[in-house]
N, C-alpha and C. Protein backbone atom coordinates (compact mmCIF):
# COMPACT_ATOMS: atom_id res chain seq x y z
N UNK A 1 -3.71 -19.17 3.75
CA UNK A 1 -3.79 -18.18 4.80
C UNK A 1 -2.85 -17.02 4.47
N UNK A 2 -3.72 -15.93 4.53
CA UNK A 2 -2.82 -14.58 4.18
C UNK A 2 -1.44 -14.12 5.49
N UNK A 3 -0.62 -13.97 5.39
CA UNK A 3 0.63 -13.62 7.34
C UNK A 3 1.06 -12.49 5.98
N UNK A 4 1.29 -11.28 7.31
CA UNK A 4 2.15 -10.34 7.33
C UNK A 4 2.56 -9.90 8.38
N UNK A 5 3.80 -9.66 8.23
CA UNK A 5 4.89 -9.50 9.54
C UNK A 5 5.50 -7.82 9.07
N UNK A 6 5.21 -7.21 10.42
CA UNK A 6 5.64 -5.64 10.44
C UNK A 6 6.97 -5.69 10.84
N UNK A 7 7.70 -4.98 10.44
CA UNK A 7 9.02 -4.80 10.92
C UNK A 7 9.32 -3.48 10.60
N UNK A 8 10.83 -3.32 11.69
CA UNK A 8 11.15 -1.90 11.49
C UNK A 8 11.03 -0.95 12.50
N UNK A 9 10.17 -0.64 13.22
CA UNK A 9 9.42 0.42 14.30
C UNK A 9 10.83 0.34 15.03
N UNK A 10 11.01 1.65 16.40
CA UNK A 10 11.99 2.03 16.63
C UNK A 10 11.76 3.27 17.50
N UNK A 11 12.69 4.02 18.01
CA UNK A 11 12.70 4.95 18.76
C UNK A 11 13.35 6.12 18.24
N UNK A 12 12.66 6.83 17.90
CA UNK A 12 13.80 8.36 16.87
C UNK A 12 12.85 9.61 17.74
N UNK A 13 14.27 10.34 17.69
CA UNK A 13 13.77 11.56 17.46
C UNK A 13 12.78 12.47 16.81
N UNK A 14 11.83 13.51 16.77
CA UNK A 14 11.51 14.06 15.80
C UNK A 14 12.04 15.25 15.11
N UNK A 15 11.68 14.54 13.78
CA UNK A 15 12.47 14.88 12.35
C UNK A 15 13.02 14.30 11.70
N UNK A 16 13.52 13.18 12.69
CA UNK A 16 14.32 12.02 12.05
C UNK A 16 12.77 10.73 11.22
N UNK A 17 13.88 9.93 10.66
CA UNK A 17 13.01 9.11 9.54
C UNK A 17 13.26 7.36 10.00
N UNK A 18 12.27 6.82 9.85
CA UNK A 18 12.14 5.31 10.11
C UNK A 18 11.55 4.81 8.79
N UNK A 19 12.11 3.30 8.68
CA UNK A 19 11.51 2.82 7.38
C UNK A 19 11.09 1.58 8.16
N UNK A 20 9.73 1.33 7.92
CA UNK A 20 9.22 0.26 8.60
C UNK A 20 8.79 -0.30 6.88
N UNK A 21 9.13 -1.66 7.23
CA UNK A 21 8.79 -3.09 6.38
C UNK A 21 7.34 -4.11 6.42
N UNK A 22 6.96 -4.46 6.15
CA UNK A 22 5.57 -5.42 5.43
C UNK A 22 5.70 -6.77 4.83
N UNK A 23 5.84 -7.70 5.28
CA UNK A 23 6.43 -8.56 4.50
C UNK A 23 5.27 -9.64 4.28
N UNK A 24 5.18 -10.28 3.02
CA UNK A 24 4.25 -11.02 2.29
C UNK A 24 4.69 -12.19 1.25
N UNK A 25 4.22 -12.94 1.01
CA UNK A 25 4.52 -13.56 -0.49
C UNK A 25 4.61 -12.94 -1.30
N UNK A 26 4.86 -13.09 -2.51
CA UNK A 26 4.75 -12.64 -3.33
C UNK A 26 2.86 -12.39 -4.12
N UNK A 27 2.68 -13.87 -3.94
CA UNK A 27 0.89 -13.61 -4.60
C UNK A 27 0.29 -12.59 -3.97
N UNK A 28 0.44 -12.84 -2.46
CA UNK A 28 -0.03 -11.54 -1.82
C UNK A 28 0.11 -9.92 -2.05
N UNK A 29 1.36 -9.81 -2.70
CA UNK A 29 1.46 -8.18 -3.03
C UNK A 29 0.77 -8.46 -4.30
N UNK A 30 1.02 -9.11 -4.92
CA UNK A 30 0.72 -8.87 -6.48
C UNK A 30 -1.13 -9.02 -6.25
N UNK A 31 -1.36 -9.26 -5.53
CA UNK A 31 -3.50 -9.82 -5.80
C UNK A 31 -4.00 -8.82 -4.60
N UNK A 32 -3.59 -8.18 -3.52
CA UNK A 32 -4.28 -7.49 -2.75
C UNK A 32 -3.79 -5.89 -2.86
N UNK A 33 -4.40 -4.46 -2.53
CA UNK A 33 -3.92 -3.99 -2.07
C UNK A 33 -3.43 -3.89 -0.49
N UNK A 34 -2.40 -3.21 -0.24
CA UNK A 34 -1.85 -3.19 0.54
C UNK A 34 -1.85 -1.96 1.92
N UNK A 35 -2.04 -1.75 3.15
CA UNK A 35 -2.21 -0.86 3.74
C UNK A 35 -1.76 -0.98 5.05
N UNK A 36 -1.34 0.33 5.49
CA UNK A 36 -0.72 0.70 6.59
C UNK A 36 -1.63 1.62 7.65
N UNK A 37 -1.51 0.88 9.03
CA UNK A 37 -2.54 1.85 9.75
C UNK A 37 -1.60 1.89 11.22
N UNK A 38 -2.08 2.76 11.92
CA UNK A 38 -1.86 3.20 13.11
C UNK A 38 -2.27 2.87 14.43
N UNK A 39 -2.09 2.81 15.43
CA UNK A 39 -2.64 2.82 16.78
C UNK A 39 -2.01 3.56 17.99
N UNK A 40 -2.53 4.75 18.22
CA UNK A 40 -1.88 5.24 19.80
C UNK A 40 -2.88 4.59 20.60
N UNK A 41 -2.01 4.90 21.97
CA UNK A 41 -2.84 4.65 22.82
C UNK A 41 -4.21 5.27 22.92
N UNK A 42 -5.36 4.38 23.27
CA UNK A 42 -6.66 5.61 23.64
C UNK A 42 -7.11 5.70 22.72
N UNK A 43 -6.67 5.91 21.51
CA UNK A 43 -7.24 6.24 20.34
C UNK A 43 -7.65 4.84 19.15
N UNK A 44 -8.45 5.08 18.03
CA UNK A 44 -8.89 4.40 17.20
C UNK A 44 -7.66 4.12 15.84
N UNK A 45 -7.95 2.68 15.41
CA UNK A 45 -6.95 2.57 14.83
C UNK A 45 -7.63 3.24 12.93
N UNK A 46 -6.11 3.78 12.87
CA UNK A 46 -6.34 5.30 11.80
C UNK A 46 -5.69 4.31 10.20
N UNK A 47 -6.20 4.64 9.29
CA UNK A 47 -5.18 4.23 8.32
C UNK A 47 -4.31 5.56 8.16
N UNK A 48 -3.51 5.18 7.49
CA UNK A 48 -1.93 5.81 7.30
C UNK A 48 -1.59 5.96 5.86
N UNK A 49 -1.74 4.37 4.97
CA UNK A 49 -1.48 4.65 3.59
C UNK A 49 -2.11 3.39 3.06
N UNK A 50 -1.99 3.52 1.56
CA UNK A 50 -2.23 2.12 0.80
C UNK A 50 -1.49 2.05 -0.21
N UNK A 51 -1.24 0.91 -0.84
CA UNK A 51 -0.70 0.68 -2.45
C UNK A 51 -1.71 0.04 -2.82
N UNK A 52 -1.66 0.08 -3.88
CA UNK A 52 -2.44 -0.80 -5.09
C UNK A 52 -1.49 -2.21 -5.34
N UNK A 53 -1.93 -3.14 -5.80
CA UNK A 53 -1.29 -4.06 -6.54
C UNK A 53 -1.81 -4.01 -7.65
N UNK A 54 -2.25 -3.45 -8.28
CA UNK A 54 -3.14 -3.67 -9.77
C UNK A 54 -2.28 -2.41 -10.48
N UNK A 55 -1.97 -1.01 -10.29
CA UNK A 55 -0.85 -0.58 -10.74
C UNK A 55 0.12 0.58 -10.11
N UNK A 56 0.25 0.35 -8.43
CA UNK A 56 1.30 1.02 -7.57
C UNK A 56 0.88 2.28 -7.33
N UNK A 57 -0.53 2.60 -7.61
CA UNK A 57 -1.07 4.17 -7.30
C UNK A 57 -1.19 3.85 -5.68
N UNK A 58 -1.04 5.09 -5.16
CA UNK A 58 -0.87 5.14 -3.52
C UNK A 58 -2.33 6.27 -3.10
N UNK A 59 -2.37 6.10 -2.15
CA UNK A 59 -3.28 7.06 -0.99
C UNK A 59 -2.99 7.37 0.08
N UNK A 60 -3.19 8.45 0.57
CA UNK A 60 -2.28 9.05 2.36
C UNK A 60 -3.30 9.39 3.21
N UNK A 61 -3.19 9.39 4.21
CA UNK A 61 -4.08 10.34 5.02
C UNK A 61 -3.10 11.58 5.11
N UNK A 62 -4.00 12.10 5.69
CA UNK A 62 -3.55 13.76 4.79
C UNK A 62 -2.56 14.38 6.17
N UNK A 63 -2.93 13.44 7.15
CA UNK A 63 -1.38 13.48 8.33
C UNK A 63 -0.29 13.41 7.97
N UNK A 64 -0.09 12.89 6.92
CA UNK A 64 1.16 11.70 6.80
C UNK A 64 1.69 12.59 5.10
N UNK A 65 1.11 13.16 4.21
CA UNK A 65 1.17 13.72 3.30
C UNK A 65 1.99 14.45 3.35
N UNK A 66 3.17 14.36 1.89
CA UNK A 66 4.33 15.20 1.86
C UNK A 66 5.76 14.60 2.83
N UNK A 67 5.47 13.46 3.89
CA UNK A 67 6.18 12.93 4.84
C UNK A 67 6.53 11.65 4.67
N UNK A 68 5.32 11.02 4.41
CA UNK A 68 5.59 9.13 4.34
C UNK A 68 5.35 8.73 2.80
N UNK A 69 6.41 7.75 2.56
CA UNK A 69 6.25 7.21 0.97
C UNK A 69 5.82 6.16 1.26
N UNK A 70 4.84 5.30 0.84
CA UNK A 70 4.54 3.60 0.22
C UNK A 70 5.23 3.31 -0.70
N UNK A 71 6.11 2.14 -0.59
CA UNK A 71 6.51 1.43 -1.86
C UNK A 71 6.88 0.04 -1.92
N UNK A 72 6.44 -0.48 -3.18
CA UNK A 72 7.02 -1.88 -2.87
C UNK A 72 8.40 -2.32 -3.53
N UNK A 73 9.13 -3.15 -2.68
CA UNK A 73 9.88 -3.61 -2.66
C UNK A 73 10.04 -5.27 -3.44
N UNK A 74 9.79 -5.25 -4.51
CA UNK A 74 10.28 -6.49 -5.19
C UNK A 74 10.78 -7.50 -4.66
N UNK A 75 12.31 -7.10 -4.75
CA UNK A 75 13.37 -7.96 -4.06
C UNK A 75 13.46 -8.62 -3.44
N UNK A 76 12.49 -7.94 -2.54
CA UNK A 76 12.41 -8.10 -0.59
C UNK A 76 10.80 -8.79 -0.42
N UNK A 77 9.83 -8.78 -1.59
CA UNK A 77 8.89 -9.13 -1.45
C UNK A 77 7.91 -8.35 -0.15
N UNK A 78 7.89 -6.91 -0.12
CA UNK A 78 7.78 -6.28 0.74
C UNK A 78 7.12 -4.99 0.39
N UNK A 79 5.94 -4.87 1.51
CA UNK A 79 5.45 -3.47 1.30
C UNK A 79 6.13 -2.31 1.86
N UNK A 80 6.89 -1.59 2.09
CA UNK A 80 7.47 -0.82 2.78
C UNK A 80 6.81 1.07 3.23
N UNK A 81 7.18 1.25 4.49
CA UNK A 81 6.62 2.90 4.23
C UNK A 81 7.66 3.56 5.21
N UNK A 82 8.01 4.52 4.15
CA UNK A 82 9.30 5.48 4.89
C UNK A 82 8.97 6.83 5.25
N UNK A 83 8.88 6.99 6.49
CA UNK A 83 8.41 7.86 6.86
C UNK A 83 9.65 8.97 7.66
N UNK A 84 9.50 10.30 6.97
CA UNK A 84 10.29 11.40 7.34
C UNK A 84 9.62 12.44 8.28
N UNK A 85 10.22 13.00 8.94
CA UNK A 85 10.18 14.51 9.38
C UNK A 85 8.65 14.01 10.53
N UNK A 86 9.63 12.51 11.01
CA UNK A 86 8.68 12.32 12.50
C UNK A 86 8.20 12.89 13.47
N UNK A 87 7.30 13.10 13.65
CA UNK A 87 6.44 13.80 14.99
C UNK A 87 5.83 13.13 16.06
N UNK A 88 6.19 13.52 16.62
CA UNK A 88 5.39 12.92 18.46
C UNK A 88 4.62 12.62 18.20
N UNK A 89 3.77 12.91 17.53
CA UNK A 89 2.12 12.47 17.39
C UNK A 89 1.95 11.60 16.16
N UNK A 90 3.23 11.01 15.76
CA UNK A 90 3.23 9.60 14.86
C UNK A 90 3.12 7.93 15.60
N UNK A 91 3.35 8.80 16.97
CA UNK A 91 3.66 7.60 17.87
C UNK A 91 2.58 6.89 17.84
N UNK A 92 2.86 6.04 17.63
CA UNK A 92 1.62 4.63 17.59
C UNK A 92 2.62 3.70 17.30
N UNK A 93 1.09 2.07 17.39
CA UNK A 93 1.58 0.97 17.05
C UNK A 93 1.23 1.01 15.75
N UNK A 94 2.31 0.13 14.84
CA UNK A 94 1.89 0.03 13.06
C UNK A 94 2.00 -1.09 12.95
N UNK A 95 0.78 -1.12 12.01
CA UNK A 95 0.03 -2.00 11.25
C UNK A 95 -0.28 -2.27 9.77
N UNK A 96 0.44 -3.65 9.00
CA UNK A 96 0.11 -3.58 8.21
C UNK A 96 -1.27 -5.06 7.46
N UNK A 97 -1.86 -4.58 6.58
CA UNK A 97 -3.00 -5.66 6.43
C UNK A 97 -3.33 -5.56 4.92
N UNK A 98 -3.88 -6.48 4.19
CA UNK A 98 -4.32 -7.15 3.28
C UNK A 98 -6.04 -6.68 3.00
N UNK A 99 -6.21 -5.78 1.82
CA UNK A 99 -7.49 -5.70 1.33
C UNK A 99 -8.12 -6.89 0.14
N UNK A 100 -8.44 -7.95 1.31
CA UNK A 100 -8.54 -9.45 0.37
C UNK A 100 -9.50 -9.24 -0.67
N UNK A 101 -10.16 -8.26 -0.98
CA UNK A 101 -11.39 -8.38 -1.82
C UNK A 101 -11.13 -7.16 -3.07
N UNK A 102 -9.88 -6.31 -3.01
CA UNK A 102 -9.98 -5.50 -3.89
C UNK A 102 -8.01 -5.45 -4.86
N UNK A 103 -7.53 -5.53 -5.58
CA UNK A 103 -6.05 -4.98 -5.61
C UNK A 103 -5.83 -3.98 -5.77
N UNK A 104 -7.13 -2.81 -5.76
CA UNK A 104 -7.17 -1.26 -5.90
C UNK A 104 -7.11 -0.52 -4.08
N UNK A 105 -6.75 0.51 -4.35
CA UNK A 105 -6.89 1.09 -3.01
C UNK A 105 -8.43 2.08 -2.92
N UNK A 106 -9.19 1.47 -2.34
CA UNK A 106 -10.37 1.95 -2.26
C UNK A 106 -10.81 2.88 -1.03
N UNK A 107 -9.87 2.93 -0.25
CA UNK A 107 -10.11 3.72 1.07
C UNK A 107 -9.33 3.07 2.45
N UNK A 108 -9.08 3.94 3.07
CA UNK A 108 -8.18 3.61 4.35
C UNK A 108 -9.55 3.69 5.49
N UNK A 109 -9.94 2.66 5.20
CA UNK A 109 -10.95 1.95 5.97
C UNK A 109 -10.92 1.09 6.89
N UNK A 110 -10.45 0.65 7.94
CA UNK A 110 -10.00 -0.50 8.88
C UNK A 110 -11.04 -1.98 7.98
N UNK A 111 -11.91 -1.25 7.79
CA UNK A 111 -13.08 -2.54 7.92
C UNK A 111 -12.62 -2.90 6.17
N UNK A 112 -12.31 -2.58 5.60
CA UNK A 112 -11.91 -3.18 3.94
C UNK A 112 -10.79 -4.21 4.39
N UNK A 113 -9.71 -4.21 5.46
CA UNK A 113 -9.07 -4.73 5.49
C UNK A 113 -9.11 -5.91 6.20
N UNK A 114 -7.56 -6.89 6.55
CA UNK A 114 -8.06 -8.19 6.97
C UNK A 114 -6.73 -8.59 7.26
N UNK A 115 -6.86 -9.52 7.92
CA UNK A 115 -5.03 -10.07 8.06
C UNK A 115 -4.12 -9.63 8.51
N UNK A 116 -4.39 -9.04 9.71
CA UNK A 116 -3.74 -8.29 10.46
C UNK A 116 -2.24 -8.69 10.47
N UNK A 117 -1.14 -7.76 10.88
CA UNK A 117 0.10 -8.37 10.97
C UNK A 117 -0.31 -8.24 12.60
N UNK A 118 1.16 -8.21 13.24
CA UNK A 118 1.07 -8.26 14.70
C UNK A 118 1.56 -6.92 15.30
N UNK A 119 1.75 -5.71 14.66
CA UNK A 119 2.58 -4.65 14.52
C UNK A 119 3.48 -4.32 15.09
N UNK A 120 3.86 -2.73 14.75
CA UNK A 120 5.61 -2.54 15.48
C UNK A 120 5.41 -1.18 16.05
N UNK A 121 6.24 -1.18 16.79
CA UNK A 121 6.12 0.07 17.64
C UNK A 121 6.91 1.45 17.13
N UNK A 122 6.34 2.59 17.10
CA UNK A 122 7.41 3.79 16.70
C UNK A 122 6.82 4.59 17.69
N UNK A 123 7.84 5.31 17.89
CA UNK A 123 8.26 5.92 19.16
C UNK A 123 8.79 7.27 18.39
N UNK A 124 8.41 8.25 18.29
CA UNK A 124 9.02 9.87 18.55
C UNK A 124 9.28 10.55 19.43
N UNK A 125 10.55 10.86 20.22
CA UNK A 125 10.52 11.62 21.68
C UNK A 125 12.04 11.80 21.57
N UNK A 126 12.21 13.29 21.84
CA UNK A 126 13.23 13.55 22.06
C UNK A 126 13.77 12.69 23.90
């Protein structure tokens, strides 16, 4: 059974930066890609980013571009995404999930993905 646990989410200001965490086995980073998605209220859940596990190439939605990095974390056995120069309209719940069928990033697609974590909350508001 694939578990990933979100961590990290928080309450900042905007402009300020949050690093929210992904956490997995190890087989799991190394055999799936990896992806980060969104949820505000009302709205549809958005992807945000992906890694590859096959060789660490990334993808953004073009919201998030120039602002949020993907990276993995070895050490920590962890997908991580650090996101700068927060905006109100980042606010959502985050989500990270497992593309069981590919280790390439093929698209920030809800439906490629699988294995939901249970996500974390970020909050932008002065």
């Amino acid at each position: 059974q694939v578990q990933l646990v979100e961590s990290g989410g928080g309450l900042v200001q905007p402009g300020g930066s949050l690093r929210l965490s992904c956490a997995a086995s190890g087989r799991i980073l190394n055999e799936y890609a990896i992806g980060w998605f969104r949820q505000a209220p009302g709205k549809e859940r958005e992807g945000v980013s992906c890694i590859s596990s096959s060789d660490g190439s990334t993808m953004y939605a073009d919201s998030v571009k120039g602002r949020f990095i993907i990276f993995r974390d070895n050490a920590k056995n962890t997908v991580d995404l650090q996101m700068n120069s927060l905006k109100p309209e980042d606010t959502a719940a985050y989500y990270c999930a497992a593309d069981l069928l590919s280790a390439e990033c093929t698209g920030l697609v809800r439906g490629f993905f699988g294995s939901w974590g249970q996500g974390t909350q970020v909050t932008v508001s002065s």
